[in-house]
C-alpha atoms as a PDB file:
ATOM      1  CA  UNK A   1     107.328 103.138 119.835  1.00  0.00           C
ATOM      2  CA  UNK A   2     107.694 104.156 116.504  1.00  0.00           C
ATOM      3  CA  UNK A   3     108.166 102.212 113.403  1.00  0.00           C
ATOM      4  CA  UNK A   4     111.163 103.912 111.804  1.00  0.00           C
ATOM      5  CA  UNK A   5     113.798 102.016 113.458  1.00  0.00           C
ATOM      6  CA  UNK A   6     112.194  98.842 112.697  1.00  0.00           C
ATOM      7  CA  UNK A   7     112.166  99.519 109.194  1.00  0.00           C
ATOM      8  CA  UNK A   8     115.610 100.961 108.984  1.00  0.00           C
ATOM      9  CA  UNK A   9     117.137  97.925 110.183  1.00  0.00           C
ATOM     10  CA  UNK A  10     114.962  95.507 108.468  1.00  0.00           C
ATOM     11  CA  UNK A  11     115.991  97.657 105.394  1.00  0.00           C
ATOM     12  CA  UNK A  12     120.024  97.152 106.302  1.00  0.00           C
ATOM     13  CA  UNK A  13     119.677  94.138 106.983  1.00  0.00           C
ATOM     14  CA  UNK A  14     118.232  92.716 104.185  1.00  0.00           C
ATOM     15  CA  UNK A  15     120.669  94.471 101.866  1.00  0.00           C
ATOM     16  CA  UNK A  16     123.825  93.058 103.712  1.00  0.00           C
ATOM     17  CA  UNK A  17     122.358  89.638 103.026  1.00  0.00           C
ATOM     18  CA  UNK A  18     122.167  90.482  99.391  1.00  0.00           C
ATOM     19  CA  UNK A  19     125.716  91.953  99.314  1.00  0.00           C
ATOM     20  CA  UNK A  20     126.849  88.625 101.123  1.00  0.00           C
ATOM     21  CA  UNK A  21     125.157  86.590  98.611  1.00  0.00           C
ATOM     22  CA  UNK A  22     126.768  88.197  95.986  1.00  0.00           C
ATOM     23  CA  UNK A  23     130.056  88.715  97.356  1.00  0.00           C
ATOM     24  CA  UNK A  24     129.338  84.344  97.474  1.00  0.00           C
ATOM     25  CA  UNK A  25     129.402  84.745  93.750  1.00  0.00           C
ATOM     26  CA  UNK A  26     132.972  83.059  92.263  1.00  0.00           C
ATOM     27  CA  UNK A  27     134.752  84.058  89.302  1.00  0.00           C
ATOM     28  CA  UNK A  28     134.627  81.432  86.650  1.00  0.00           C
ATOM     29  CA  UNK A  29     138.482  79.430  86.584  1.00  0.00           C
ATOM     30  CA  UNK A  30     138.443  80.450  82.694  1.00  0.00           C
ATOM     31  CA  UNK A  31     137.718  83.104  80.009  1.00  0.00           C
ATOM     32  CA  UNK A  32     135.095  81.170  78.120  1.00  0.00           C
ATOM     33  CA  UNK A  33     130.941  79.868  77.710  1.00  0.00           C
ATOM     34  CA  UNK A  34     132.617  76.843  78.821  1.00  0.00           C
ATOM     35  CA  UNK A  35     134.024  78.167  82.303  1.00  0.00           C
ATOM     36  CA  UNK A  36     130.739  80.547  83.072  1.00  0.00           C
ATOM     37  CA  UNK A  37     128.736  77.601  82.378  1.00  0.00           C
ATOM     38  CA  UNK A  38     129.718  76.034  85.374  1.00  0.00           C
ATOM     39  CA  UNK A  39     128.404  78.976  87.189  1.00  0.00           C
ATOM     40  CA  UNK A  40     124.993  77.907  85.932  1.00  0.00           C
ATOM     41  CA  UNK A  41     123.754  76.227  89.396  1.00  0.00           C
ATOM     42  CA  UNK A  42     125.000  78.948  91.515  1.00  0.00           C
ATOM     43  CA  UNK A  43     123.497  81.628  90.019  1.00  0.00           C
ATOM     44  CA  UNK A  44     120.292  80.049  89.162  1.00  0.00           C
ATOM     45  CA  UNK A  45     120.338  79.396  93.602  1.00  0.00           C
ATOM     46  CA  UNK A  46     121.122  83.315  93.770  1.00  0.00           C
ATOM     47  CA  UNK A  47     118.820  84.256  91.280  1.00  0.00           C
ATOM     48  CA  UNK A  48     116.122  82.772  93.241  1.00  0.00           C
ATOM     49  CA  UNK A  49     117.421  84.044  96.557  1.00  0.00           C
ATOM     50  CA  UNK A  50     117.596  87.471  95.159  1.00  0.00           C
ATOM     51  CA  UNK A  51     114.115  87.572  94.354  1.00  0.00           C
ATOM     52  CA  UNK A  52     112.716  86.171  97.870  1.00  0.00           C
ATOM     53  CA  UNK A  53     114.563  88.627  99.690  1.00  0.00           C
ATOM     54  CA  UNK A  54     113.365  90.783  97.235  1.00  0.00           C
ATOM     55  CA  UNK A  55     109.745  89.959  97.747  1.00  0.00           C
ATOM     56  CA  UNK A  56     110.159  89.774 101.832  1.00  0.00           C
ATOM     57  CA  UNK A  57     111.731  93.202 101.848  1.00  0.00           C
ATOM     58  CA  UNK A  58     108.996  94.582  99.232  1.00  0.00           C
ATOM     59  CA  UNK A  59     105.608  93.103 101.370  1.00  0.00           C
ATOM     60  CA  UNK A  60     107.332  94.008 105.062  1.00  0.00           C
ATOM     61  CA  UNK A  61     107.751  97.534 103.431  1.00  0.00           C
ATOM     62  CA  UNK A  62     103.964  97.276 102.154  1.00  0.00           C
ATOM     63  CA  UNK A  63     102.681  96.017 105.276  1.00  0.00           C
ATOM     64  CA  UNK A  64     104.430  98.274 107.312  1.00  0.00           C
ATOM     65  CA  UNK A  65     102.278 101.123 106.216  1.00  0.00           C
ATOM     66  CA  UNK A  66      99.196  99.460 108.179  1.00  0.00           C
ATOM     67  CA  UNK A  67     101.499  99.555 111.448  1.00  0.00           C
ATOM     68  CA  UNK A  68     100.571 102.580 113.517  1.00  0.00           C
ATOM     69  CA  UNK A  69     103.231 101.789 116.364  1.00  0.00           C
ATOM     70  CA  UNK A  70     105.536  98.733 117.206  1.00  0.00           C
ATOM     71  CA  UNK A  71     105.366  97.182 120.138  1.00  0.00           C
ATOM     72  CA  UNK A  72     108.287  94.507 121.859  1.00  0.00           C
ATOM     73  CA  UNK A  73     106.276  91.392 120.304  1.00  0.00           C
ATOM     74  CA  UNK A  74     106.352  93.187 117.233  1.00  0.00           C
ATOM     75  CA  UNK A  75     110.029  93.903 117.939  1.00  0.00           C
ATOM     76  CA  UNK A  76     111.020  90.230 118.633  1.00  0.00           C
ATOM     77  CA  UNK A  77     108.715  88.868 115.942  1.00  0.00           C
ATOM     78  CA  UNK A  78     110.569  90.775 113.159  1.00  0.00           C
ATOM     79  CA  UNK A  79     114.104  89.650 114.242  1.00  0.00           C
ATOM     80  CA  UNK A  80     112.453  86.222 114.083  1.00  0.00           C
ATOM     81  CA  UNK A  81     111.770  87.081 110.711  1.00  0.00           C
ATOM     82  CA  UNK A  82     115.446  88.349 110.193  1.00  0.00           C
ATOM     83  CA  UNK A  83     117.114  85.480 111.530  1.00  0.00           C
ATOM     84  CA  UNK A  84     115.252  82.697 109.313  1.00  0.00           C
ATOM     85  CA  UNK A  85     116.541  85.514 106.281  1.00  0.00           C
ATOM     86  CA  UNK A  86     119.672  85.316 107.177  1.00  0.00           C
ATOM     87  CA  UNK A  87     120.655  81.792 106.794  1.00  0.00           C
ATOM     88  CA  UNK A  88     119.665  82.377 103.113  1.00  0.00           C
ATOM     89  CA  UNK A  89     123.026  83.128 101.779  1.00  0.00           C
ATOM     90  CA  UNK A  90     124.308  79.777 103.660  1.00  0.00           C
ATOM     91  CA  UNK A  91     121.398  77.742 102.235  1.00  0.00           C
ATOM     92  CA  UNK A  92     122.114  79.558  98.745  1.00  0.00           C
ATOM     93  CA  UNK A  93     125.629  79.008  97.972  1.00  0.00           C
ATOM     94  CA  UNK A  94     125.406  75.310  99.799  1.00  0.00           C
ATOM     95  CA  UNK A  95     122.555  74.843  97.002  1.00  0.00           C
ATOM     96  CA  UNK A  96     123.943  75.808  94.395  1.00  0.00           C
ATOM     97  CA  UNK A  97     127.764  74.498  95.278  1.00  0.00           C
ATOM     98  CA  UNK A  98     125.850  71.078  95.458  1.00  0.00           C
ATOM     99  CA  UNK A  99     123.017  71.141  93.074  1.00  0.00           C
ATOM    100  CA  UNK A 100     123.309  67.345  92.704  1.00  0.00           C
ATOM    101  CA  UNK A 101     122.565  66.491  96.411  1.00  0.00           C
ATOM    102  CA  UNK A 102     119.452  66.565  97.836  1.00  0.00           C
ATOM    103  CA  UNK A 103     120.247  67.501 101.643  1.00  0.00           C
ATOM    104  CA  UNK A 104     121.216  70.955 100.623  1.00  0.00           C
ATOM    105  CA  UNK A 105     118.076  71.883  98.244  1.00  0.00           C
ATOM    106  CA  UNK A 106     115.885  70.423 100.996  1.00  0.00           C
ATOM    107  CA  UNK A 107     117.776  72.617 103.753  1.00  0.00           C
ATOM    108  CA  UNK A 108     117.156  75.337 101.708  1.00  0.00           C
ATOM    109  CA  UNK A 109     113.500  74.804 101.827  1.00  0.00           C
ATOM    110  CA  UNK A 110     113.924  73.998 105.401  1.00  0.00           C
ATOM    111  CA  UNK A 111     114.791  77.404 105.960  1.00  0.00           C
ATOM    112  CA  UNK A 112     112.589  79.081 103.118  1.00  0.00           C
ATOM    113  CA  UNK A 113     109.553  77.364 105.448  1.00  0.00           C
ATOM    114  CA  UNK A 114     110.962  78.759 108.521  1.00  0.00           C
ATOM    115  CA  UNK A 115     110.893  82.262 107.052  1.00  0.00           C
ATOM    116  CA  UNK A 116     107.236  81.674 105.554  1.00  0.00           C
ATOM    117  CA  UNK A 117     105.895  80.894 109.400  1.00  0.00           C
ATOM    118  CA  UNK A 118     108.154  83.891 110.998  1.00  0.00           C
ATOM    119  CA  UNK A 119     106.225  86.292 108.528  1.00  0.00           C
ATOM    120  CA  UNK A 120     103.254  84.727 109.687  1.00  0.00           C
ATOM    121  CA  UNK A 121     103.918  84.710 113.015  1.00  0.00           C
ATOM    122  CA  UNK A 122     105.006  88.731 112.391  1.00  0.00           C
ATOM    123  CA  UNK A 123     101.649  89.061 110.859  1.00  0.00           C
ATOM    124  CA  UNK A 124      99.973  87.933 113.720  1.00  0.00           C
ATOM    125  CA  UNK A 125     101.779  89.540 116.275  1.00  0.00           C
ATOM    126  CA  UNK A 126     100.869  93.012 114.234  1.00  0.00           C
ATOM    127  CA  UNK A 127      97.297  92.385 114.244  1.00  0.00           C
ATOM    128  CA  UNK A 128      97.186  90.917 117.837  1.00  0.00           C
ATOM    129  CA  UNK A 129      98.917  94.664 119.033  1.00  0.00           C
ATOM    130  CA  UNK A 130      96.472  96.172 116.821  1.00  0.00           C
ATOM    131  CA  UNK A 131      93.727  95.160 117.709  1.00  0.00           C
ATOM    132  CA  UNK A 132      89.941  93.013 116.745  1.00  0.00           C
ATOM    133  CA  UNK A 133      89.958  96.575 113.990  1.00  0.00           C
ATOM    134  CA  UNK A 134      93.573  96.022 112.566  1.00  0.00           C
ATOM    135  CA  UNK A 135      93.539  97.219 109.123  1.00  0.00           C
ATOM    136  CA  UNK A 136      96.005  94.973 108.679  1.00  0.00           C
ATOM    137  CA  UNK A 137      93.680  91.890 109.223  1.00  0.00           C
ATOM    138  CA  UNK A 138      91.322  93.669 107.138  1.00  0.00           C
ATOM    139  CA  UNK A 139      94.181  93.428 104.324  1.00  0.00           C
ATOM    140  CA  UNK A 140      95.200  90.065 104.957  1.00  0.00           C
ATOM    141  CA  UNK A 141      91.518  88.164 105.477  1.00  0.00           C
ATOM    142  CA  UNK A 142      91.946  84.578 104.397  1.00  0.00           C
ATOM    143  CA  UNK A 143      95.590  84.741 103.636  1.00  0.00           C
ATOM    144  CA  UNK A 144      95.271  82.203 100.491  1.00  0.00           C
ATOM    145  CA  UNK A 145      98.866  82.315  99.485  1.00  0.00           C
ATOM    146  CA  UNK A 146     100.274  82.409 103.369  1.00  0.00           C
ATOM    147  CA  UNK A 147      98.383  78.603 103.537  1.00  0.00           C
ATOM    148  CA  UNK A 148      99.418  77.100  99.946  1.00  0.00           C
ATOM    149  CA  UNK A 149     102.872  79.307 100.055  1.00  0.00           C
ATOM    150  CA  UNK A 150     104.425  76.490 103.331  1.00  0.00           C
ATOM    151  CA  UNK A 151     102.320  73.652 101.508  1.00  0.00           C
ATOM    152  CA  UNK A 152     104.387  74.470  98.301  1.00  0.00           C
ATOM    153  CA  UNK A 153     107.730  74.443 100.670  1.00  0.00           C
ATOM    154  CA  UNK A 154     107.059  71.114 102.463  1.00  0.00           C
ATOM    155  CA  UNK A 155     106.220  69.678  99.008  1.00  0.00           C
ATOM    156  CA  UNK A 156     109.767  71.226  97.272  1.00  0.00           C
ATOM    157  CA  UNK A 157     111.578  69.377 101.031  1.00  0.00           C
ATOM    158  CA  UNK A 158     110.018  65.474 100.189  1.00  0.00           C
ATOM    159  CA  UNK A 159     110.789  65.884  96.817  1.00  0.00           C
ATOM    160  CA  UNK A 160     113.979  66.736  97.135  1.00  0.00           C
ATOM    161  CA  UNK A 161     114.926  63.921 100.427  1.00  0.00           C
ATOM    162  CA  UNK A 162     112.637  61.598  98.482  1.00  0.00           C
ATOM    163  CA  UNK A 163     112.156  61.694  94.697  1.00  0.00           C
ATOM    164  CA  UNK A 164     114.077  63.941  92.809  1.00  0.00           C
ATOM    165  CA  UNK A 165     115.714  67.192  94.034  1.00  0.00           C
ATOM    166  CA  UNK A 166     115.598  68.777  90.855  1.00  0.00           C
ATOM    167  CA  UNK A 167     111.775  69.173  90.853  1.00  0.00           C
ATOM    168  CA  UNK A 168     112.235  70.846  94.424  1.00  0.00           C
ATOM    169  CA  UNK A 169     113.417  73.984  92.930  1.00  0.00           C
ATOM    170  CA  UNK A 170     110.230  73.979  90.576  1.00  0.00           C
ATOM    171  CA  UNK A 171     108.341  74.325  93.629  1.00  0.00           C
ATOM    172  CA  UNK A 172     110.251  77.501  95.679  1.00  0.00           C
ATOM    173  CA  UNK A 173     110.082  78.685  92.084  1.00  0.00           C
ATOM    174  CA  UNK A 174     106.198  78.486  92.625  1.00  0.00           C
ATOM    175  CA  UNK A 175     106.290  80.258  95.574  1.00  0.00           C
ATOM    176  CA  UNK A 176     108.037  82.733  94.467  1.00  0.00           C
ATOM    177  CA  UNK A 177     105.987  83.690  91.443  1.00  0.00           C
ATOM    178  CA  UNK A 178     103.091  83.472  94.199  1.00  0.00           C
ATOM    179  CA  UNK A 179     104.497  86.699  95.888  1.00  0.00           C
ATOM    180  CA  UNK A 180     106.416  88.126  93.369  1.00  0.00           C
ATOM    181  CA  UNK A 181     103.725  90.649  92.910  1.00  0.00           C
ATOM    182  CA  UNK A 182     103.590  92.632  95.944  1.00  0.00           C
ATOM    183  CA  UNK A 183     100.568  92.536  98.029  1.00  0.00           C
ATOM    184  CA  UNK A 184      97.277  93.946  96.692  1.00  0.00           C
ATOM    185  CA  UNK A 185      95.452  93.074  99.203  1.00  0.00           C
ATOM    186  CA  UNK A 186      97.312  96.352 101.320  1.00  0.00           C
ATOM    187  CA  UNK A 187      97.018  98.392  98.750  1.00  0.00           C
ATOM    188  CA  UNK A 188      93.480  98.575  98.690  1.00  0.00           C
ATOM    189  CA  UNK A 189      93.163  98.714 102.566  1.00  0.00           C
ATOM    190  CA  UNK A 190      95.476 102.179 101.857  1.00  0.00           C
END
């Protein structure tokens, strides 16, 4: 099968999350610093979910170049992918509704982690259907950030449940800076 389809909804997808997410986006209840201020926590959580569906959109599109055909695994493993993406604008606007409370901030991690392991699991699938001579793998190799990225998650989740929720969003801000660069490692393989 070819790859187009794949791509096209991946692509569709991922921009009626963002158009949810903003569409989450209230107007402030006055005219004033005062008002939008109070804004602050929401659109720091969609600030930050803009950019990592920004940065899963940008590396699936860079990785997708290595993919020579698509297979049902690959199919399947790429609305795995979609599904952990879109609980984001839930996890996003519960976030930043509550930014006090730790349950949400952890959830949000919760499903941040979830995504991390359905790329990975995508990843795999790809180079399984591809083959021991994958140029994929070849682009991939150790996968540094892929291993510290879900450390990083599970670290932002017990801070959050057990020390102070506010540091949590220091770490999915780590992550994000992590991949906010899209993958070299492709770009040299191409």
């Amino acid at each position: 099968m070819h790859k187009t389809r794949l791509e096209a909804f991946t692509d569709g997808v991922v921009a009626i999350l963002i158009t949810i997410m903003v569409l989450e986006l209230r107007v402030p209840d006055g005219a004033d610093w005062a008002a939008l201020r109070t804004l602050a926590p929401t659109f720091a959580a969609y600030v930050l979910s803009f950019i990592y569906l920004g940065i899963y959109w940008n590396n699936h599109h860079h990785f997708f170049h290595l993919v020579d055909r698509v297979t049902g695994g690959i199919l399947w493993s790429n609305l795995h992918l979609l599904f952990w993406l879109s609980l984001v604008p839930f996890v996003t606007n519960w976030m930043g509704e509550h930014p006090h409370e730790p349950l949400p901030t952890a959830i949000y991690g919760a499903v941040l982690l979830c995504a991390a392991f359905a790329y990975l699991i995508l990843t795999r699938v790809i180079i399984h259907a591809q083959g021991a001579h994958s140029k994929l793998k070849q682009a991939v190799g150790s996968d540094l950030k892929g291993i510290i990225s879900p450390m990083l998650y599970v670290a932002g989740i017990a801070t959050s449940l057990f020390w102070r929720h506010e540091v949590a969003w220091v770490f999915y801000a780590l992550v994000a800076m992590l991949w906010l660069v899209p993958d070299r490692r492709i770009e040299r393989v191409l």
